[in-house]
N, C-alpha and C. Protein backbone atom coordinates (compact mmCIF):
# COMPACT_ATOMS: atom_id res chain seq x y z
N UNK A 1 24.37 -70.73 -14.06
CA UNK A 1 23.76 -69.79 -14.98
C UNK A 1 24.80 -69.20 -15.93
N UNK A 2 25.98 -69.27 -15.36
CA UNK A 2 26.93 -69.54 -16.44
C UNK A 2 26.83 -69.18 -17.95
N UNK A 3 26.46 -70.19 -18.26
CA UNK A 3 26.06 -70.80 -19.81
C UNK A 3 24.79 -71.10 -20.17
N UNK A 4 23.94 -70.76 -19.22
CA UNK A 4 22.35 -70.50 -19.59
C UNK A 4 22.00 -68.88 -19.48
N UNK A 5 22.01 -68.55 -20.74
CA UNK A 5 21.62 -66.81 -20.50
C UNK A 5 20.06 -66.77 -20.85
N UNK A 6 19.23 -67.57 -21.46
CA UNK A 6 17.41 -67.44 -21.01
C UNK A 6 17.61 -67.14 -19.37
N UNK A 7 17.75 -68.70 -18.57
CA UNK A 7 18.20 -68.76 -17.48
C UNK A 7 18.07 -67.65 -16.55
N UNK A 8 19.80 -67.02 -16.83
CA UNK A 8 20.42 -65.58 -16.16
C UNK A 8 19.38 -64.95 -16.38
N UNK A 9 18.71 -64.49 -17.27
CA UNK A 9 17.57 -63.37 -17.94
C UNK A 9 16.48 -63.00 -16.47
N UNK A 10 15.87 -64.74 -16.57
CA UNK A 10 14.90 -64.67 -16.03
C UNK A 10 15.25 -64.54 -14.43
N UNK A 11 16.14 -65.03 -13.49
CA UNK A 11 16.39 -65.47 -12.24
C UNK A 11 16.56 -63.79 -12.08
N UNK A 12 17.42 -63.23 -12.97
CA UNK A 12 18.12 -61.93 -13.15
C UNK A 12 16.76 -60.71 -12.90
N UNK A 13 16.05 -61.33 -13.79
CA UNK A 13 14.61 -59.84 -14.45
C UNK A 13 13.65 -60.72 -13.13
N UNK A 14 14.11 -61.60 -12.49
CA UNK A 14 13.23 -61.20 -11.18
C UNK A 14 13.25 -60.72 -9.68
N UNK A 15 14.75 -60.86 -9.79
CA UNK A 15 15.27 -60.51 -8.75
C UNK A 15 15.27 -58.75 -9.03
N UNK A 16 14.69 -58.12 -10.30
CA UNK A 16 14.74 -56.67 -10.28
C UNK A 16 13.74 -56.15 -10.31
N UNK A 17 12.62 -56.91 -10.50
CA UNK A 17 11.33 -56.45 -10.85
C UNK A 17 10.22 -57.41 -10.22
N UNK A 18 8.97 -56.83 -10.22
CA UNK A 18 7.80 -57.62 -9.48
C UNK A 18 8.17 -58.51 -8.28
N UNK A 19 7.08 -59.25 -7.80
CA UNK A 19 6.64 -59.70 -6.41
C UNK A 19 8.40 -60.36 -5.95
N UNK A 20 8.82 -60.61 -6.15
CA UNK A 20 10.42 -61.83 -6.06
C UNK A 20 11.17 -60.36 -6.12
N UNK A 21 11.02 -59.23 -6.28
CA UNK A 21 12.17 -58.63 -6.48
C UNK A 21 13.56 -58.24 -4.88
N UNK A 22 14.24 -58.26 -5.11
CA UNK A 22 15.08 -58.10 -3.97
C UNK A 22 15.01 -56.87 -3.81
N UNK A 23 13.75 -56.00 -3.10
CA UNK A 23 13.75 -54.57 -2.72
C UNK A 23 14.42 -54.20 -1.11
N UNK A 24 14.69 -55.52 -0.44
CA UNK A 24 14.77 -55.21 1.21
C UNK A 24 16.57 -55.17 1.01
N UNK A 25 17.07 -55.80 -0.36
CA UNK A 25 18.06 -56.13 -0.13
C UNK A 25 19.15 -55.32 -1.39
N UNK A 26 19.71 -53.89 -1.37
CA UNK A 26 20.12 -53.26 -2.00
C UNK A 26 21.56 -53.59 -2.74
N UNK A 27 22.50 -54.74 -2.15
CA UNK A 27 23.15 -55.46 -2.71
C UNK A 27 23.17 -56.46 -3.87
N UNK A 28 21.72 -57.05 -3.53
CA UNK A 28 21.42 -58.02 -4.61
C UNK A 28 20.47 -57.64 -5.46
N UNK A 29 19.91 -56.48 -5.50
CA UNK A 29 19.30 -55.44 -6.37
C UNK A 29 19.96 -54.72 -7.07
N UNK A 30 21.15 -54.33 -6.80
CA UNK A 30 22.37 -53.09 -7.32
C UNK A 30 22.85 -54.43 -8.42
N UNK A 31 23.65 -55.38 -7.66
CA UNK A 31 24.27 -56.32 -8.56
C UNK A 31 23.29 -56.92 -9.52
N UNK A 32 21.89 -57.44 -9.14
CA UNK A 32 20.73 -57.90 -10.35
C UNK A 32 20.82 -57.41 -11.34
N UNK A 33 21.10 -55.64 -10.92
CA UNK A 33 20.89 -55.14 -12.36
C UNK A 33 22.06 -54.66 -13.18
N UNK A 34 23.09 -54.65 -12.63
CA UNK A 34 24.09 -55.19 -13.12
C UNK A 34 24.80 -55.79 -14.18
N UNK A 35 24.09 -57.72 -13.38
CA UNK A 35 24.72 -58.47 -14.46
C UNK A 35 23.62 -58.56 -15.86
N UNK A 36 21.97 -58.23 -15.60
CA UNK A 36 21.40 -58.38 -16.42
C UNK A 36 21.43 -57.32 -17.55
N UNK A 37 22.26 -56.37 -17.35
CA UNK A 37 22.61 -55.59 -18.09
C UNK A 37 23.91 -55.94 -18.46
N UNK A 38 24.63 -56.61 -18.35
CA UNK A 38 25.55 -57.18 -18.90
C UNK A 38 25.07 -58.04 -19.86
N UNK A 39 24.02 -59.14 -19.42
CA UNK A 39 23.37 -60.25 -20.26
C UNK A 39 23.18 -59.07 -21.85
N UNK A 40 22.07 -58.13 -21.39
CA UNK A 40 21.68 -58.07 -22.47
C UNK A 40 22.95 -57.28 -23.38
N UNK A 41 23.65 -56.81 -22.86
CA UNK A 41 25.02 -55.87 -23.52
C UNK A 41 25.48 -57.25 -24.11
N UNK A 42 25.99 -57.95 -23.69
CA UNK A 42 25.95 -59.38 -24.57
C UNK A 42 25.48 -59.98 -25.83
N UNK A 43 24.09 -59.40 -25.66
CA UNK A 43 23.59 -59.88 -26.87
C UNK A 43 22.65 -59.04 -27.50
N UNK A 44 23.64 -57.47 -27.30
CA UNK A 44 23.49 -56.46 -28.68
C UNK A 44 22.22 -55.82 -28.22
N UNK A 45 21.58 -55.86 -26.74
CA UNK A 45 20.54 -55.02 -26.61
C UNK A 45 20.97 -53.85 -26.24
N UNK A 46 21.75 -52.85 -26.37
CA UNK A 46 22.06 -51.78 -26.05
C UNK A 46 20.97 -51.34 -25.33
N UNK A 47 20.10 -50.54 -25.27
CA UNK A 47 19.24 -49.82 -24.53
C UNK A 47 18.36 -50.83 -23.70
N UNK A 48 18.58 -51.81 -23.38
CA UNK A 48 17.82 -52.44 -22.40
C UNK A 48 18.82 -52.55 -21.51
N UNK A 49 20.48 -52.61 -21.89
CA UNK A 49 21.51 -52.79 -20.83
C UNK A 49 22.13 -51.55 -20.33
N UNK A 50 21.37 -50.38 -20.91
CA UNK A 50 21.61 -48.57 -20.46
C UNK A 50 20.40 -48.63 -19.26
N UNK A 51 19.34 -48.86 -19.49
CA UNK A 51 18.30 -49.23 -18.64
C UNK A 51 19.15 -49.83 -17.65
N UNK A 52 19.36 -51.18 -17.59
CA UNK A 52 19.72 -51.55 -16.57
C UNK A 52 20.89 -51.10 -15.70
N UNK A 53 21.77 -50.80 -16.26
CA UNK A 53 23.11 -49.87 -16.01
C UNK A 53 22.59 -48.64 -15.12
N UNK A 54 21.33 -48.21 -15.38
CA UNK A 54 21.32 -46.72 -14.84
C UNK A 54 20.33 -47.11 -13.66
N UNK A 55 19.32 -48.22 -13.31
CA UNK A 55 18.54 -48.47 -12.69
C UNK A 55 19.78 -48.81 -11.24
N UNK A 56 20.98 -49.92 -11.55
CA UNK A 56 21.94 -49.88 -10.62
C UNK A 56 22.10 -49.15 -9.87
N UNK A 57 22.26 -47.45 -10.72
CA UNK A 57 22.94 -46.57 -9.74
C UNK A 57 21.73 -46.07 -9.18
N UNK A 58 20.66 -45.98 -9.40
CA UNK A 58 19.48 -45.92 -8.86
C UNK A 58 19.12 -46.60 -7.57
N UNK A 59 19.85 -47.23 -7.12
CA UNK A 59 19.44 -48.08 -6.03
C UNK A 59 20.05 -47.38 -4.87
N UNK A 60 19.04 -46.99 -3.91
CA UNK A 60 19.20 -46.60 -2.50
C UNK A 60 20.26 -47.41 -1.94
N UNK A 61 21.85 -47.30 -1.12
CA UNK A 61 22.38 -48.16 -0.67
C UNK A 61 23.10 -49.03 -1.11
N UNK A 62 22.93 -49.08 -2.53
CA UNK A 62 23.62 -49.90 -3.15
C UNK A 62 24.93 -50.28 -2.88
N UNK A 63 26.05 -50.84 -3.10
CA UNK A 63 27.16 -51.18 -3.12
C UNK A 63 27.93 -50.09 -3.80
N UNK A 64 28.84 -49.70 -3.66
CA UNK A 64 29.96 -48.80 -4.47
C UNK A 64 30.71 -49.42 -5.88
N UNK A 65 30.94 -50.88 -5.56
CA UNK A 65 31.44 -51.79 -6.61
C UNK A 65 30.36 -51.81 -7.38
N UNK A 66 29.27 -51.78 -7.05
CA UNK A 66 27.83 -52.33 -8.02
C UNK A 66 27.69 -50.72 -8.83
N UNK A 67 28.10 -49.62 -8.15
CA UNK A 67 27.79 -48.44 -8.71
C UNK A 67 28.90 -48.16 -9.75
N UNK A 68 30.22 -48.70 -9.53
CA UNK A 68 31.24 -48.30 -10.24
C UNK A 68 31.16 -49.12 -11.24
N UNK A 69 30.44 -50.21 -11.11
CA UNK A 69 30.00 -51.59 -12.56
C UNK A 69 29.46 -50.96 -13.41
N UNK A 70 28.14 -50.31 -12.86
CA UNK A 70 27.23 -49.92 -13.46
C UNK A 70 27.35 -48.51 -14.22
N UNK A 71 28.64 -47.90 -13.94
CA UNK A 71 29.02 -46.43 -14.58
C UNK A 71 30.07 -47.23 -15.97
N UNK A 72 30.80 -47.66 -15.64
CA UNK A 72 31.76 -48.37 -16.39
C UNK A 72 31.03 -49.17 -17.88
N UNK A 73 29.93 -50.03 -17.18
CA UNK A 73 29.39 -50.55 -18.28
C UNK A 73 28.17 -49.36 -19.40
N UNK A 74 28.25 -48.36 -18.56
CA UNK A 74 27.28 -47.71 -19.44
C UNK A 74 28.58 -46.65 -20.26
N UNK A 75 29.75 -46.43 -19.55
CA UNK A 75 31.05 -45.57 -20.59
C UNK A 75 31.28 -46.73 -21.80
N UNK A 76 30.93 -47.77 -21.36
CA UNK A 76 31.56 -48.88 -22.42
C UNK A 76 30.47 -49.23 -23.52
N UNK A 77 29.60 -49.23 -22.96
CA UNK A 77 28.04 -48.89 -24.25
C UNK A 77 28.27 -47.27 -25.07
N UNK A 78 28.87 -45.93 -24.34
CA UNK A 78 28.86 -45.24 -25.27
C UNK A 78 29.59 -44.91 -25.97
N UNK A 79 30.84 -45.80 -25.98
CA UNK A 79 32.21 -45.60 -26.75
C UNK A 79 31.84 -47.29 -27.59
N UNK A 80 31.17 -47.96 -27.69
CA UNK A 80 31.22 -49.10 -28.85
C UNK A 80 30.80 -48.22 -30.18
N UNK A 81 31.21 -48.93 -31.20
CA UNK A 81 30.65 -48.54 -32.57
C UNK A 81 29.89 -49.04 -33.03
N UNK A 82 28.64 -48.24 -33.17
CA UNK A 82 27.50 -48.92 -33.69
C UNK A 82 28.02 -49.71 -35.06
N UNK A 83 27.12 -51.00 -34.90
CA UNK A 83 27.09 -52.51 -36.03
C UNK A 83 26.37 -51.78 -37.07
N UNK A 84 26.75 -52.38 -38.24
CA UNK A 84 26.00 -52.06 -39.45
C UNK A 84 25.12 -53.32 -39.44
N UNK A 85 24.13 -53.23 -39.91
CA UNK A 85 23.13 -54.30 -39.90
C UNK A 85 22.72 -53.91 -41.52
N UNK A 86 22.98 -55.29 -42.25
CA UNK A 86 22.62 -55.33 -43.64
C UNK A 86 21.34 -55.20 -44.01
C-alpha cells in the first residue's frame, strides 16, 4: 500500500469506521487513524487529516506512540503555511 494511496484510503477508512472497523482492537484503531491522516495530510486535505489526528487520541487504550503521532502530526498541520491557490 506503499504506493497505492486510493488503496491506503480505503483498507485505512475501514479499519476506522463501519462494520470492518477495528473497535476490539485499540492499537490498530489508534494507528488506522493515524496513517490515514497522514494519507490525507499528503494530499493537501488538511481538515480531514485534523479529524483524523484527533480521532487517534480519542481512542480508549490506544498506544502512546500512536498518541504522540497523532499530537505531532496535528502541531505540524498548524505550523504549515497555508498554499495560495490561484
Amino acid at each position: 500500500m506503499d504506493r497505492d494511496g486510493p488503496r491506503a484510503k480505503q483498507v485505512f477508512g475501514r479499519l476506522t469506521s463501519g462494520e470492518h472497523a477495528a473497535t476490539q482492537d485499540p492499537l490498530v484503531l489508534a494507528w488506522s487513524h493515524v496513517y490515514l491522516a497522514r494519507i490525507y495530510d499528503g494530499d493537501g486535505e488538511q481538515e480531514l487529516a485534523k479529524n483524523e489526528f484527533q480521532a487517534a487520541l480519542n481512542v480508549q487504550g490506544g498506544p502512546d506512540q500512536a498518541r504522540q503521532a497523532a499530537q505531532r502530526g496535528l502541531a505540524d498541520i498548524a505550523n504549515e503555511k497555508p498554499v495560495a491557490r490561484p
